[in-house]
C-alpha atoms as a PDB file:
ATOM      1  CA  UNK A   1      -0.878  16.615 -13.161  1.00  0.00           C
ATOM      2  CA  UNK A   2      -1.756  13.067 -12.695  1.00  0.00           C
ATOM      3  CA  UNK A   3      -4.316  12.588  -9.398  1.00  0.00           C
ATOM      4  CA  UNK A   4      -4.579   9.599  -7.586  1.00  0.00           C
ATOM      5  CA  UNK A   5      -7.465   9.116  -4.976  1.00  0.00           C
ATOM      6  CA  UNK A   6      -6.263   6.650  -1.757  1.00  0.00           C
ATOM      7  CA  UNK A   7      -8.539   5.715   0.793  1.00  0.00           C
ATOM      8  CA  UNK A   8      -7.695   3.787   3.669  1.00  0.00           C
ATOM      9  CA  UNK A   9      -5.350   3.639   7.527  1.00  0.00           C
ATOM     10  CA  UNK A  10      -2.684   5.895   8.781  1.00  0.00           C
ATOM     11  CA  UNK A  11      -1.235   4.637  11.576  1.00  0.00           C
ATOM     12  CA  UNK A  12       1.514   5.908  14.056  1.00  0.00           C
ATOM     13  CA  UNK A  13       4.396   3.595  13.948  1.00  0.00           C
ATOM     14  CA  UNK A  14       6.050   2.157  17.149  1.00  0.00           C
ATOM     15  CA  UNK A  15       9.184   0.603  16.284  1.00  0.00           C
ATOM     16  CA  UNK A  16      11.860  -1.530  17.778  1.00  0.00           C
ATOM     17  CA  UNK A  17      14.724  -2.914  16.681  1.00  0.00           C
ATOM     18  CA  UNK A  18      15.862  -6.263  17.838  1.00  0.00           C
ATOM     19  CA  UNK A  19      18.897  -8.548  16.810  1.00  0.00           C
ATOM     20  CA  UNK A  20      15.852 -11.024  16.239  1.00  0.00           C
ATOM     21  CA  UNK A  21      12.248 -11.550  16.182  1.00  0.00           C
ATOM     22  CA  UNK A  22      11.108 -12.747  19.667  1.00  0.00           C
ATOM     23  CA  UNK A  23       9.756 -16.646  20.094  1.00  0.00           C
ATOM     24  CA  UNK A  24       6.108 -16.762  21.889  1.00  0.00           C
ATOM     25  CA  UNK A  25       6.881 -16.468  25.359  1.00  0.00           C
ATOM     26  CA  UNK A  26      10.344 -15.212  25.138  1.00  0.00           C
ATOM     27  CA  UNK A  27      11.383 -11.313  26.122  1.00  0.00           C
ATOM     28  CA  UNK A  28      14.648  -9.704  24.324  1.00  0.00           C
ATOM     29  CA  UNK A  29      16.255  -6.710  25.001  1.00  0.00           C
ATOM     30  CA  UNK A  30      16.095  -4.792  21.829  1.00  0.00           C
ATOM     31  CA  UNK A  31      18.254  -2.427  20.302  1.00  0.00           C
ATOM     32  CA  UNK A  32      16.373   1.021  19.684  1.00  0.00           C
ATOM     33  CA  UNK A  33      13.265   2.543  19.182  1.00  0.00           C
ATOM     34  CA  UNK A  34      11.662   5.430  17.524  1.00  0.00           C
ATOM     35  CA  UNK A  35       8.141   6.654  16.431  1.00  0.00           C
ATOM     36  CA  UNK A  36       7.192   7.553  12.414  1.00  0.00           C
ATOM     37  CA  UNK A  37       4.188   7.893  10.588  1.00  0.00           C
ATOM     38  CA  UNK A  38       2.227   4.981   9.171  1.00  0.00           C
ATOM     39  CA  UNK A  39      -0.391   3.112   8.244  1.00  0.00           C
ATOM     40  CA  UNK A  40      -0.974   1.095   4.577  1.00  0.00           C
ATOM     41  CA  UNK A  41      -3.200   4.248   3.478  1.00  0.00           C
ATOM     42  CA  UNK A  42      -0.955   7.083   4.275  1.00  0.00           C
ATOM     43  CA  UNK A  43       2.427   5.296   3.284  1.00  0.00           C
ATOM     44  CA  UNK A  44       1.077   4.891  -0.183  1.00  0.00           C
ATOM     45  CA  UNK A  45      -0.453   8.457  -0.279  1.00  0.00           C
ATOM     46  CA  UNK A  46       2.708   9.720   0.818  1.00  0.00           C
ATOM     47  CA  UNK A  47       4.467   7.322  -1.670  1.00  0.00           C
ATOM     48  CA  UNK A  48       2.237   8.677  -4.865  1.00  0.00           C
ATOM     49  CA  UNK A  49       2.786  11.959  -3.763  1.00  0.00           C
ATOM     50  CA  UNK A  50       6.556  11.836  -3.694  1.00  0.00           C
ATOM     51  CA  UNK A  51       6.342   9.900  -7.166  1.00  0.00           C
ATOM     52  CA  UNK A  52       4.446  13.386  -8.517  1.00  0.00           C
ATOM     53  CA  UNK A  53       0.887  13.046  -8.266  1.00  0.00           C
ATOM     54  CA  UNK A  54      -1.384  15.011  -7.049  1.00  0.00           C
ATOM     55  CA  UNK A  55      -2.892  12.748  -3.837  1.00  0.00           C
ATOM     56  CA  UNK A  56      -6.092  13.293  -2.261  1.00  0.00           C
ATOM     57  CA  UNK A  57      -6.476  11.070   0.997  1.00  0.00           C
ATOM     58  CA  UNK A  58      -9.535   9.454   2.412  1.00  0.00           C
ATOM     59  CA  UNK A  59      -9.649   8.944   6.013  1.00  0.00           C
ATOM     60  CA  UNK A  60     -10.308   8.558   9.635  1.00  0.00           C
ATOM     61  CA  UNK A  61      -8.136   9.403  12.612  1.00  0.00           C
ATOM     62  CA  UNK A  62      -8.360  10.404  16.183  1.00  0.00           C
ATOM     63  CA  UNK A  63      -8.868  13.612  17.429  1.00  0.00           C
ATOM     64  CA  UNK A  64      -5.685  12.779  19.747  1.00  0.00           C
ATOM     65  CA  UNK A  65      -1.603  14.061  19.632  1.00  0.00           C
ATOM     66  CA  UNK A  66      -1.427  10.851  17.607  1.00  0.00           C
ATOM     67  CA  UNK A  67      -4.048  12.218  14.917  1.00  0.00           C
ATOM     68  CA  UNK A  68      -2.988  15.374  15.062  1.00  0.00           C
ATOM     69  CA  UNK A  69       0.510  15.119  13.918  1.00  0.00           C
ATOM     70  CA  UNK A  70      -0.312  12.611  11.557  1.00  0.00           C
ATOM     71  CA  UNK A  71      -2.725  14.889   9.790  1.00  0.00           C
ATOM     72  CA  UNK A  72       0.122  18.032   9.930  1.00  0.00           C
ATOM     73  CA  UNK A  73       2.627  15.145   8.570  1.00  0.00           C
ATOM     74  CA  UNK A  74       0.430  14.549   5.100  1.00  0.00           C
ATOM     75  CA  UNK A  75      -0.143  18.277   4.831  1.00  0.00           C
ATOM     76  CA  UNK A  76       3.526  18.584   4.511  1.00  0.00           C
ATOM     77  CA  UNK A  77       3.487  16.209   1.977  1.00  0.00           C
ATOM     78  CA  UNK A  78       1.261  18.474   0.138  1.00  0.00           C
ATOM     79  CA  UNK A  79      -1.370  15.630   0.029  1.00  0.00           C
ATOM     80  CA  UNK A  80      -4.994  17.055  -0.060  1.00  0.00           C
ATOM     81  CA  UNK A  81      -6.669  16.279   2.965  1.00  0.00           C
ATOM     82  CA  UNK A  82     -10.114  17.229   3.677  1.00  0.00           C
ATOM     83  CA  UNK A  83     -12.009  14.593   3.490  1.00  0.00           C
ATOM     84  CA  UNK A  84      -9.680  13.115   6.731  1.00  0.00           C
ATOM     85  CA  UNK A  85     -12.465  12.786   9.622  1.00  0.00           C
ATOM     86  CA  UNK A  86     -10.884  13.756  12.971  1.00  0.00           C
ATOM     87  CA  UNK A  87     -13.243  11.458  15.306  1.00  0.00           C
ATOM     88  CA  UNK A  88     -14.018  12.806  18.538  1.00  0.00           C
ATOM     89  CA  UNK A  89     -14.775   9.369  20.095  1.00  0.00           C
ATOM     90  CA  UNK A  90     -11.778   6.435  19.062  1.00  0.00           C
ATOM     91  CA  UNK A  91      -8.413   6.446  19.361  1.00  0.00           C
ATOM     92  CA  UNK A  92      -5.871   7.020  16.148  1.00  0.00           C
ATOM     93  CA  UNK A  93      -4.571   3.672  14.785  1.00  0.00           C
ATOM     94  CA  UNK A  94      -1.098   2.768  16.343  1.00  0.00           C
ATOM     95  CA  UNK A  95       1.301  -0.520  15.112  1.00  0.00           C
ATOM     96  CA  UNK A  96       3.636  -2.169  16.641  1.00  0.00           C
ATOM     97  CA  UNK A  97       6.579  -3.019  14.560  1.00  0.00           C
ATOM     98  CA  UNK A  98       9.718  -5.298  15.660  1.00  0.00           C
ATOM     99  CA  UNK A  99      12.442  -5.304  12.805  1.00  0.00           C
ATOM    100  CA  UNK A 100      15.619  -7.998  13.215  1.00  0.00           C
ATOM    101  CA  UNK A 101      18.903  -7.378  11.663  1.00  0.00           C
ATOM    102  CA  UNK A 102      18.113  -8.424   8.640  1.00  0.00           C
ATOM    103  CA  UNK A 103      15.516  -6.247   8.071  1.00  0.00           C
ATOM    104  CA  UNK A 104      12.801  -8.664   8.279  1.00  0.00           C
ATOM    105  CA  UNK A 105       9.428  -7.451  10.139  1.00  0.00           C
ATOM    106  CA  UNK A 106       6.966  -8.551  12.574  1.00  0.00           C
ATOM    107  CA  UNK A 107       3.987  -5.431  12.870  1.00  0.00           C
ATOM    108  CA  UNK A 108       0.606  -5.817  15.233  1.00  0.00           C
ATOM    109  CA  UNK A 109      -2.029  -3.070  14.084  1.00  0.00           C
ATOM    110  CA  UNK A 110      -4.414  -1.807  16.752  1.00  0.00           C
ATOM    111  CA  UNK A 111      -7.149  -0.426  14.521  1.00  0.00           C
ATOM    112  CA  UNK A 112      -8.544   2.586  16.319  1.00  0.00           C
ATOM    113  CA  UNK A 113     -10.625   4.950  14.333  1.00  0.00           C
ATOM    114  CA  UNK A 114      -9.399   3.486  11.252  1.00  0.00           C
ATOM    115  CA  UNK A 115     -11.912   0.851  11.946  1.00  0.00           C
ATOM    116  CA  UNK A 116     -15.125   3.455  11.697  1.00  0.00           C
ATOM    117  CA  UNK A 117     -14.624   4.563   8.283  1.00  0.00           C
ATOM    118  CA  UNK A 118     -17.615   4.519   7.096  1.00  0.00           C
ATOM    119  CA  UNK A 119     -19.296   4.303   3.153  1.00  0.00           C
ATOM    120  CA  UNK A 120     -21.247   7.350   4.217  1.00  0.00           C
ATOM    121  CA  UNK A 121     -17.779   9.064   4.941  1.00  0.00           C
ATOM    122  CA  UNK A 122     -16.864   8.247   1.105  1.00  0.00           C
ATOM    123  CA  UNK A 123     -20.195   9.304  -0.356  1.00  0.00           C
ATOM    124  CA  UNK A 124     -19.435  12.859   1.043  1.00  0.00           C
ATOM    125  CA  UNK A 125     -15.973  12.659  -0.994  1.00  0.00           C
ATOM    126  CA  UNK A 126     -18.033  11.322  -4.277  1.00  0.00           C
ATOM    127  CA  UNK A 127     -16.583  14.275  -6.403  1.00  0.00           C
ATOM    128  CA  UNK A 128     -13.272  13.186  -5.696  1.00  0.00           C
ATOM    129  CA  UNK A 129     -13.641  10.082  -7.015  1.00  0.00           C
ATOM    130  CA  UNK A 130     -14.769  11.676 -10.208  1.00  0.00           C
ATOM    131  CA  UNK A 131     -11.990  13.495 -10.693  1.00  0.00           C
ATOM    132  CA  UNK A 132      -9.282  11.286  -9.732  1.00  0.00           C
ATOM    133  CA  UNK A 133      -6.857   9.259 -12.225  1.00  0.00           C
ATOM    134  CA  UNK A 134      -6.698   5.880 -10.248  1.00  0.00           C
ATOM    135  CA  UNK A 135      -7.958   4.920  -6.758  1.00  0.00           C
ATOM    136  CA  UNK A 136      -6.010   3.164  -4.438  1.00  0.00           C
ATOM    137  CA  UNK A 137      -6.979   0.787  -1.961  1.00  0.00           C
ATOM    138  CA  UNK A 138      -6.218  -1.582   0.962  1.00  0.00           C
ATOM    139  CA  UNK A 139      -7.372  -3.364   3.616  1.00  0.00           C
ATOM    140  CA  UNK A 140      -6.910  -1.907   7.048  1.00  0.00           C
ATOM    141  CA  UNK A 141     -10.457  -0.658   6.709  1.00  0.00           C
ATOM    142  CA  UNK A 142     -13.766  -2.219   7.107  1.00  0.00           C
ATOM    143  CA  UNK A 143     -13.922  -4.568   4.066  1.00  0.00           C
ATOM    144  CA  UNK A 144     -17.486  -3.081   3.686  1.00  0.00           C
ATOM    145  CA  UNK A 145     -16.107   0.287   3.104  1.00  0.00           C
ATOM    146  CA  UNK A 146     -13.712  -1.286   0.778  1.00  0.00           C
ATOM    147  CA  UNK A 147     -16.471  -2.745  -1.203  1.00  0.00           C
ATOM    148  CA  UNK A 148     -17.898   0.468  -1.551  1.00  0.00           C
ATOM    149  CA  UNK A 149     -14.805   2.537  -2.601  1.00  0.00           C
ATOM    150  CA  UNK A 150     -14.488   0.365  -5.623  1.00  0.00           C
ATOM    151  CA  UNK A 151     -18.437   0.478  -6.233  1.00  0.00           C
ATOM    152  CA  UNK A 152     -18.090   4.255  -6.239  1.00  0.00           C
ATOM    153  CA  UNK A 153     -15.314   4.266  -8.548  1.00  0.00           C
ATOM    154  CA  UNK A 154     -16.471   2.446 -10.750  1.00  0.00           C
ATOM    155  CA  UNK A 155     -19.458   4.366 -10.953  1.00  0.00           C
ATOM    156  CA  UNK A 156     -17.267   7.493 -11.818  1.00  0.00           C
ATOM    157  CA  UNK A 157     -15.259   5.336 -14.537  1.00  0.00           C
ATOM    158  CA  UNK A 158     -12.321   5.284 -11.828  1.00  0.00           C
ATOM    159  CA  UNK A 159      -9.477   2.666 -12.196  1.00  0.00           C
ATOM    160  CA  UNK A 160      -9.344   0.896  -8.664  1.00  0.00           C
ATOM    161  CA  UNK A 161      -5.619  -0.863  -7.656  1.00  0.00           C
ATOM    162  CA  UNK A 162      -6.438  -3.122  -4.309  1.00  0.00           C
ATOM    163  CA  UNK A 163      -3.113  -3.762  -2.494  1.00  0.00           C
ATOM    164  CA  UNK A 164      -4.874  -6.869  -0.661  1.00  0.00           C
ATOM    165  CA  UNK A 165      -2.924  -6.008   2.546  1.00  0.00           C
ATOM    166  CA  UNK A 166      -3.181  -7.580   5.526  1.00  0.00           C
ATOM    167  CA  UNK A 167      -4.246 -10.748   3.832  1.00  0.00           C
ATOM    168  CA  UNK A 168      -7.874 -11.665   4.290  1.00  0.00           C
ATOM    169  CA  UNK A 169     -10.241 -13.276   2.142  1.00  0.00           C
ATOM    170  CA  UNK A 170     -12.158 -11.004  -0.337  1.00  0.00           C
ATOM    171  CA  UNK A 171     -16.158 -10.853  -1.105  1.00  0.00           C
ATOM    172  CA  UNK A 172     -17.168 -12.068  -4.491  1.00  0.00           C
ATOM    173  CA  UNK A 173     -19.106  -8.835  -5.536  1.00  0.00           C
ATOM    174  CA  UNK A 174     -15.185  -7.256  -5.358  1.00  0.00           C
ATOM    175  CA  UNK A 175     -13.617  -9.103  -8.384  1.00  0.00           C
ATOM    176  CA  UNK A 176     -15.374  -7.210 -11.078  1.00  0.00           C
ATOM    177  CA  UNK A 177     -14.522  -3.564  -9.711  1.00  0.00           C
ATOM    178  CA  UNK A 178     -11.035  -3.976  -9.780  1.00  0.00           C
ATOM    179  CA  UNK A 179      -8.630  -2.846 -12.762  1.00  0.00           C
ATOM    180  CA  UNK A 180      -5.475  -4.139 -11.142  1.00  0.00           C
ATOM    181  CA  UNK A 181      -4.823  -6.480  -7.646  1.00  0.00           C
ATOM    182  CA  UNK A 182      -1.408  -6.846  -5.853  1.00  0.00           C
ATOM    183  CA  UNK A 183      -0.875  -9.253  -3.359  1.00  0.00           C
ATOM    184  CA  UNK A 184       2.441 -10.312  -2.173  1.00  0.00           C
ATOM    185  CA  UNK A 185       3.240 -13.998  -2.063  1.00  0.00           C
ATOM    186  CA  UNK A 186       1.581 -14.281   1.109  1.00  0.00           C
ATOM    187  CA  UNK A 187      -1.355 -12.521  -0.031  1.00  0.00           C
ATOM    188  CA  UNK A 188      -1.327 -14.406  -3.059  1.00  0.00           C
ATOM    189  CA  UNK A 189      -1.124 -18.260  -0.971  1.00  0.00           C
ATOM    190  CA  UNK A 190      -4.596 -16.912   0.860  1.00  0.00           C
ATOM    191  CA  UNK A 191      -6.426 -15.626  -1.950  1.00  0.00           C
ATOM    192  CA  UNK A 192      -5.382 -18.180  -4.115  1.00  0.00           C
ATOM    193  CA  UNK A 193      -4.204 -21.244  -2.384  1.00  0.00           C
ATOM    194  CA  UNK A 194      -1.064 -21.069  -4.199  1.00  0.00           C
ATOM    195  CA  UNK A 195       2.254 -20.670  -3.470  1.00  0.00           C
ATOM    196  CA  UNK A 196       4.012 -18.125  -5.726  1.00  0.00           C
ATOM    197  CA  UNK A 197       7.431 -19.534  -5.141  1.00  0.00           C
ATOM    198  CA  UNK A 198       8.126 -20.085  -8.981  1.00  0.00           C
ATOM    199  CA  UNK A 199       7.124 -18.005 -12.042  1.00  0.00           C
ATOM    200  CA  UNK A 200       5.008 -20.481 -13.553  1.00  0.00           C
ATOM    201  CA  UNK A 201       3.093 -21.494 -10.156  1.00  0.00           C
ATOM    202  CA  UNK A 202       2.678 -17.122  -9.753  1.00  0.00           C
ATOM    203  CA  UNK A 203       1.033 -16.786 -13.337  1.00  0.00           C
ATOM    204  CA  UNK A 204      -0.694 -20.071 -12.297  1.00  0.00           C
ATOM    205  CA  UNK A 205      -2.668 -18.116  -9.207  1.00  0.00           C
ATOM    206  CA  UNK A 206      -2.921 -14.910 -11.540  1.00  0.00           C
ATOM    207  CA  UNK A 207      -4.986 -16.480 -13.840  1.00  0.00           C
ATOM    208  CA  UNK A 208      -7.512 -17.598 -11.003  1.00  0.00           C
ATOM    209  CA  UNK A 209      -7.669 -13.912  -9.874  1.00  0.00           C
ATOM    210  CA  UNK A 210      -8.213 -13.267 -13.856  1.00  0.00           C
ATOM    211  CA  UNK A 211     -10.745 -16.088 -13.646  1.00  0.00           C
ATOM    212  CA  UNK A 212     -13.012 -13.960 -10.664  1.00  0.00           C
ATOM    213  CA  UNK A 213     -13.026 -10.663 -12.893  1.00  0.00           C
ATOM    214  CA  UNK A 214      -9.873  -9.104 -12.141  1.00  0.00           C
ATOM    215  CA  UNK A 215      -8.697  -7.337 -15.394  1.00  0.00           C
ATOM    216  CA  UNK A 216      -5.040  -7.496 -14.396  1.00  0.00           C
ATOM    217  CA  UNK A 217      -2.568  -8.732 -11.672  1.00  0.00           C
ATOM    218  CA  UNK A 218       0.873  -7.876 -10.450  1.00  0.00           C
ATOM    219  CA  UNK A 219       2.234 -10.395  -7.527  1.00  0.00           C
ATOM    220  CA  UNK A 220       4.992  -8.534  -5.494  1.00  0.00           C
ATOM    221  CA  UNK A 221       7.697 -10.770  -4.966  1.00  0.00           C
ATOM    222  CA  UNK A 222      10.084  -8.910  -2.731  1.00  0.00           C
ATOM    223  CA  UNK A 223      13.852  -9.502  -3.861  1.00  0.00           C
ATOM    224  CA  UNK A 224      12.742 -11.381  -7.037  1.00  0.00           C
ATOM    225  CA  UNK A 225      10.644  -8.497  -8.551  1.00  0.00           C
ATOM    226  CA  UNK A 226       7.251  -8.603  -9.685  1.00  0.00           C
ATOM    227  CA  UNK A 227       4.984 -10.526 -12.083  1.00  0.00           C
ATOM    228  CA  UNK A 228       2.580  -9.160 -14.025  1.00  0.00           C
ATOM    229  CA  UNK A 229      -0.483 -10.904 -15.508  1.00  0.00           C
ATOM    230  CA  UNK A 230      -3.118  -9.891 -18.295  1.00  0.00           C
ATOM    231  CA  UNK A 231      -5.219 -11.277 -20.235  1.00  0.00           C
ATOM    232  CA  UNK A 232      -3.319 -11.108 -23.263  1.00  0.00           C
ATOM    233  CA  UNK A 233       0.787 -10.687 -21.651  1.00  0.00           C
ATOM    234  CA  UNK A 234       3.200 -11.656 -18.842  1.00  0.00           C
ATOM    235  CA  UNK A 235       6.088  -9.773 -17.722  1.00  0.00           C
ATOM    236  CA  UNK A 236       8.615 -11.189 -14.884  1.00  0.00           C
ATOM    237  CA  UNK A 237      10.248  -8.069 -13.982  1.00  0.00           C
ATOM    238  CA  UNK A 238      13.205  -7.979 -12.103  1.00  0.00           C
ATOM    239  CA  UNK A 239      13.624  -5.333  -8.653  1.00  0.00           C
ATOM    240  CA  UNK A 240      17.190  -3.779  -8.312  1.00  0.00           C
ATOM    241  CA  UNK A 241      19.606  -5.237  -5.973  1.00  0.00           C
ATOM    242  CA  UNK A 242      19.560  -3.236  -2.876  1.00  0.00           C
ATOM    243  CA  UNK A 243      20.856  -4.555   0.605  1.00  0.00           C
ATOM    244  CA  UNK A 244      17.565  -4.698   2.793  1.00  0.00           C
ATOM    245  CA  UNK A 245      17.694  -2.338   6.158  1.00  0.00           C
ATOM    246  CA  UNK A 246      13.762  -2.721   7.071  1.00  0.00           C
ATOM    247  CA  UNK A 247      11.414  -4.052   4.396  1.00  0.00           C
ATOM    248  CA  UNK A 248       8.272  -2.396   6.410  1.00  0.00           C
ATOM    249  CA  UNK A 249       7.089   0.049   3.496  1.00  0.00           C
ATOM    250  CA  UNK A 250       8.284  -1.445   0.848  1.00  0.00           C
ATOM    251  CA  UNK A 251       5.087  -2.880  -0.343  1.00  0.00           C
ATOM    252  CA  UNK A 252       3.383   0.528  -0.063  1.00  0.00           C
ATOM    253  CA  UNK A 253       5.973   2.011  -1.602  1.00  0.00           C
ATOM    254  CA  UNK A 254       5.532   0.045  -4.663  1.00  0.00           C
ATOM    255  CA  UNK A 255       1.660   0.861  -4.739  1.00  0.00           C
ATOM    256  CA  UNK A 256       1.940   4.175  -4.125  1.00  0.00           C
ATOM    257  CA  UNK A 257       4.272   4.735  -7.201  1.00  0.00           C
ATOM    258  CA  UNK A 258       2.681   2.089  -8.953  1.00  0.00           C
ATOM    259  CA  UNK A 259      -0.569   4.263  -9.166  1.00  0.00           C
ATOM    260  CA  UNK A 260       1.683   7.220  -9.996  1.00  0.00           C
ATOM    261  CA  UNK A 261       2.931   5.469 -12.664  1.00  0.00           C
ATOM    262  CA  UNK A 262      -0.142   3.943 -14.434  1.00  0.00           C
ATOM    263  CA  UNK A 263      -2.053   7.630 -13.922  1.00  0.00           C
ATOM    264  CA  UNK A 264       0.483   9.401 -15.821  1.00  0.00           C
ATOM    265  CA  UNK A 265       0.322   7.159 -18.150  1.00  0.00           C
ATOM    266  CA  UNK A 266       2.616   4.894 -17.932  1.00  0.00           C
ATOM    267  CA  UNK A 267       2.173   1.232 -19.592  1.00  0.00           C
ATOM    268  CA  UNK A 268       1.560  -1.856 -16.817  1.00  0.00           C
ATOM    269  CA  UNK A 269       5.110  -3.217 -17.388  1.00  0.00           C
ATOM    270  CA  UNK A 270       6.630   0.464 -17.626  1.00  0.00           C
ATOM    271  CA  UNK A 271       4.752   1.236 -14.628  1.00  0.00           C
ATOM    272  CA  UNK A 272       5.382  -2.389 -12.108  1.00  0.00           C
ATOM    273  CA  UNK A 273       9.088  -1.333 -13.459  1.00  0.00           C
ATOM    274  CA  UNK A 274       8.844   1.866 -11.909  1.00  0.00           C
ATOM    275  CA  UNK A 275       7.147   0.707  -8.714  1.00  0.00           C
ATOM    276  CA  UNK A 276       9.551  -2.079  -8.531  1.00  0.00           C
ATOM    277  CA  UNK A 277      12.620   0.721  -8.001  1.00  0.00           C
ATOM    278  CA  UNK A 278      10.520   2.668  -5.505  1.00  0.00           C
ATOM    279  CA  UNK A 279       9.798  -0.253  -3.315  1.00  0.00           C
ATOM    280  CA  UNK A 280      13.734  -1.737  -3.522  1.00  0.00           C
ATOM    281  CA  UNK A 281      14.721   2.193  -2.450  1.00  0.00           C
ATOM    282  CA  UNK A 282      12.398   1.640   0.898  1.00  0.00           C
ATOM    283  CA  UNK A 283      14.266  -0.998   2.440  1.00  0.00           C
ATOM    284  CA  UNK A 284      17.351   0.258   2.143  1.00  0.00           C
ATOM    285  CA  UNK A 285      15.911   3.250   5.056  1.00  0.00           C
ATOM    286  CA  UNK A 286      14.629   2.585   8.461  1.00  0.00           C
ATOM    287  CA  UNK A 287      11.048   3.744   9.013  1.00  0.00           C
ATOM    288  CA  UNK A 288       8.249   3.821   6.884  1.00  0.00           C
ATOM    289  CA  UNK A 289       7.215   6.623   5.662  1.00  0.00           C
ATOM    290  CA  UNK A 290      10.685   8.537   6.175  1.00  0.00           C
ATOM    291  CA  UNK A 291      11.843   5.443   3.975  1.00  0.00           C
ATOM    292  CA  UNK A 292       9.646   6.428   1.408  1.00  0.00           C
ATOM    293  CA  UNK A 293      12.082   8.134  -1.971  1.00  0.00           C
ATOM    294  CA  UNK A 294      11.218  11.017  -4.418  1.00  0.00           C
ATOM    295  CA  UNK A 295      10.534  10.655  -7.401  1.00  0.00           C
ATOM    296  CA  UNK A 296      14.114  12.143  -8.384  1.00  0.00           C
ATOM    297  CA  UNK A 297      15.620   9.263  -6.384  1.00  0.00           C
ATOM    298  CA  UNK A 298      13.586   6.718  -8.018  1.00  0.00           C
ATOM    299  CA  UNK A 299      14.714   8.764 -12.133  1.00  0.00           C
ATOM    300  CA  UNK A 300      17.780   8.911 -10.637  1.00  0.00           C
ATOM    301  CA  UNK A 301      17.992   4.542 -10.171  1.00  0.00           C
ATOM    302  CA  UNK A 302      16.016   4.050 -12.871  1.00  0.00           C
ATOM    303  CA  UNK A 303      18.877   5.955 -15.366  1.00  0.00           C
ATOM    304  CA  UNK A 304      21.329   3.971 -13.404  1.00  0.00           C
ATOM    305  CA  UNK A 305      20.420   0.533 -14.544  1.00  0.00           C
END
């Protein structure tokens, strides 16, 4: 069985729908509200898990009711889990998400103990990162931990993926420890300074990521797919039409199958095609993780097209 390593945030989701997204100042009545489990880290463990892979996660939580029950959560998921540090001292990590009615999201992250994982934390977990297929990253952690995790992997011949989410500038020393990035288009304007909004200006800010030491890109491009850069090919490749409920996971989603994909071997188009289904299945659920589909589900669209 394929075994993808994922390091990074779980979260506890607070969510509320609203007919719109509020203007600064303004209070709306919104329409419901509910609490799932979260966080960029743990949706995409949870999404490479239910893909097929075996997932070992890499973390740090509170030793609160919010912790707790996010820990039990990923258990159930079968998602190996002890190298998640229960800290005695800082909160879990908590967002607040507002989704409209057209499934569009606004999400504030309050970081917690998310915030104090450490590179000492990940040198504990070193034979993990030995053994696993692909590690999988993003950045609701200390960018110095980041770093690190790709450092380490590298050492242990590791494939990295970064999902470069939220959107922050990266450190140079980065580039050359990564086997695949994915930014969204608005990941892709801040790294890049380009606008993905047409094929041709996407592959344009693709080959400056190339250009830093990236070996290969895949920009996320919600409704319109994906587009995947090498060295040597580009693929535009197209995401199902689905009618969008929330579009929180979706990006997780995508990486978390992606690096189920590409560690069970899986070419870079066969795989971004793959991902592409997972992440147009997400936003047709509320939620994020309960959003998240199986991998029957994802088979199951895949056969249908």
């Amino acid at each position: 069985m394929s075994h993808v390593l994922v390091v990074g945030s779980s979260n506890t989701d607070l969510v509320m729908n609203t007919p719109r997204l509020p203007s600064p100042g303004e209070t709306l009545l919104g329409a419901t509200f509910f609490s799932v489990q979260g966080g960029k880290g743990a949706n995409q463990a949870v999404a490479a898990a239910r893909a097929g892979a075996k997932t070992t996660f890499i973390a740090r939580m509170g030793n609160d009711d919010f912790g707790q029950h996010a820990l039990l959560s990923l258990q159930k998921e079968n998602i190996h889990t002890d190298h998640v540090l229960l800290d005695p001292d800082l909160p879990s990590g908590v967002a607040f998400i507002l989704v409209d009615n057209k499934g569009e999201n606004s999400i504030i992250v309050a970081s917690g103990a998310n915030a104090a994982l450490s590179p000492i934390q990940l040198e504990t977990a070193k034979s993990v990162f030995e053994h696993a297929d692909i590690c999988l990253l993003q950045l609701e952690t200390p960018i110095d931990t980041v770093l690190y995790a790709t450092q380490l992997a590298s050492q242990c011949h590791t494939p990295v993926i970064l999902n470069p989410a939220p959107a922050t500038q990266l450190p140079n020393e980065i580039w050359p420890h990564l086997f695949l990035i994915t930014p969204n288009e608005t990941e892709t304007e801040m790294l890049t300074g380009i606008s993905p909004n047409t094929d041709q200006n996407a592959q344009n800010a693709a080959q400056i990521l190339l250009d830093r030491g990236v070996q290969n890109v895949i920009i996320t491009l919600g409704a319109r797919g994906a587009l995947l850069v090498t060295p040597t090919q580009t693929h535009h490749i197209a995401a199902p039409f689905v009618t969008p409920i929330d579009t929180t996971a979706a990006g997780d989603a995508f990486n978390g199958a992606l690096a189920y994909a590409l560690s069970n071997g899986q070419s870079l188009a066969e795989a971004t095609h793959f991902a592409c289904v997972a992440g147009a299945l997400t936003v047709t659920q509320a939620g994020a993780q309960p959003a998240i589909p199986t991998a029957s589900q994802i088979w199951q669209l895949l056969k249908n097209q």
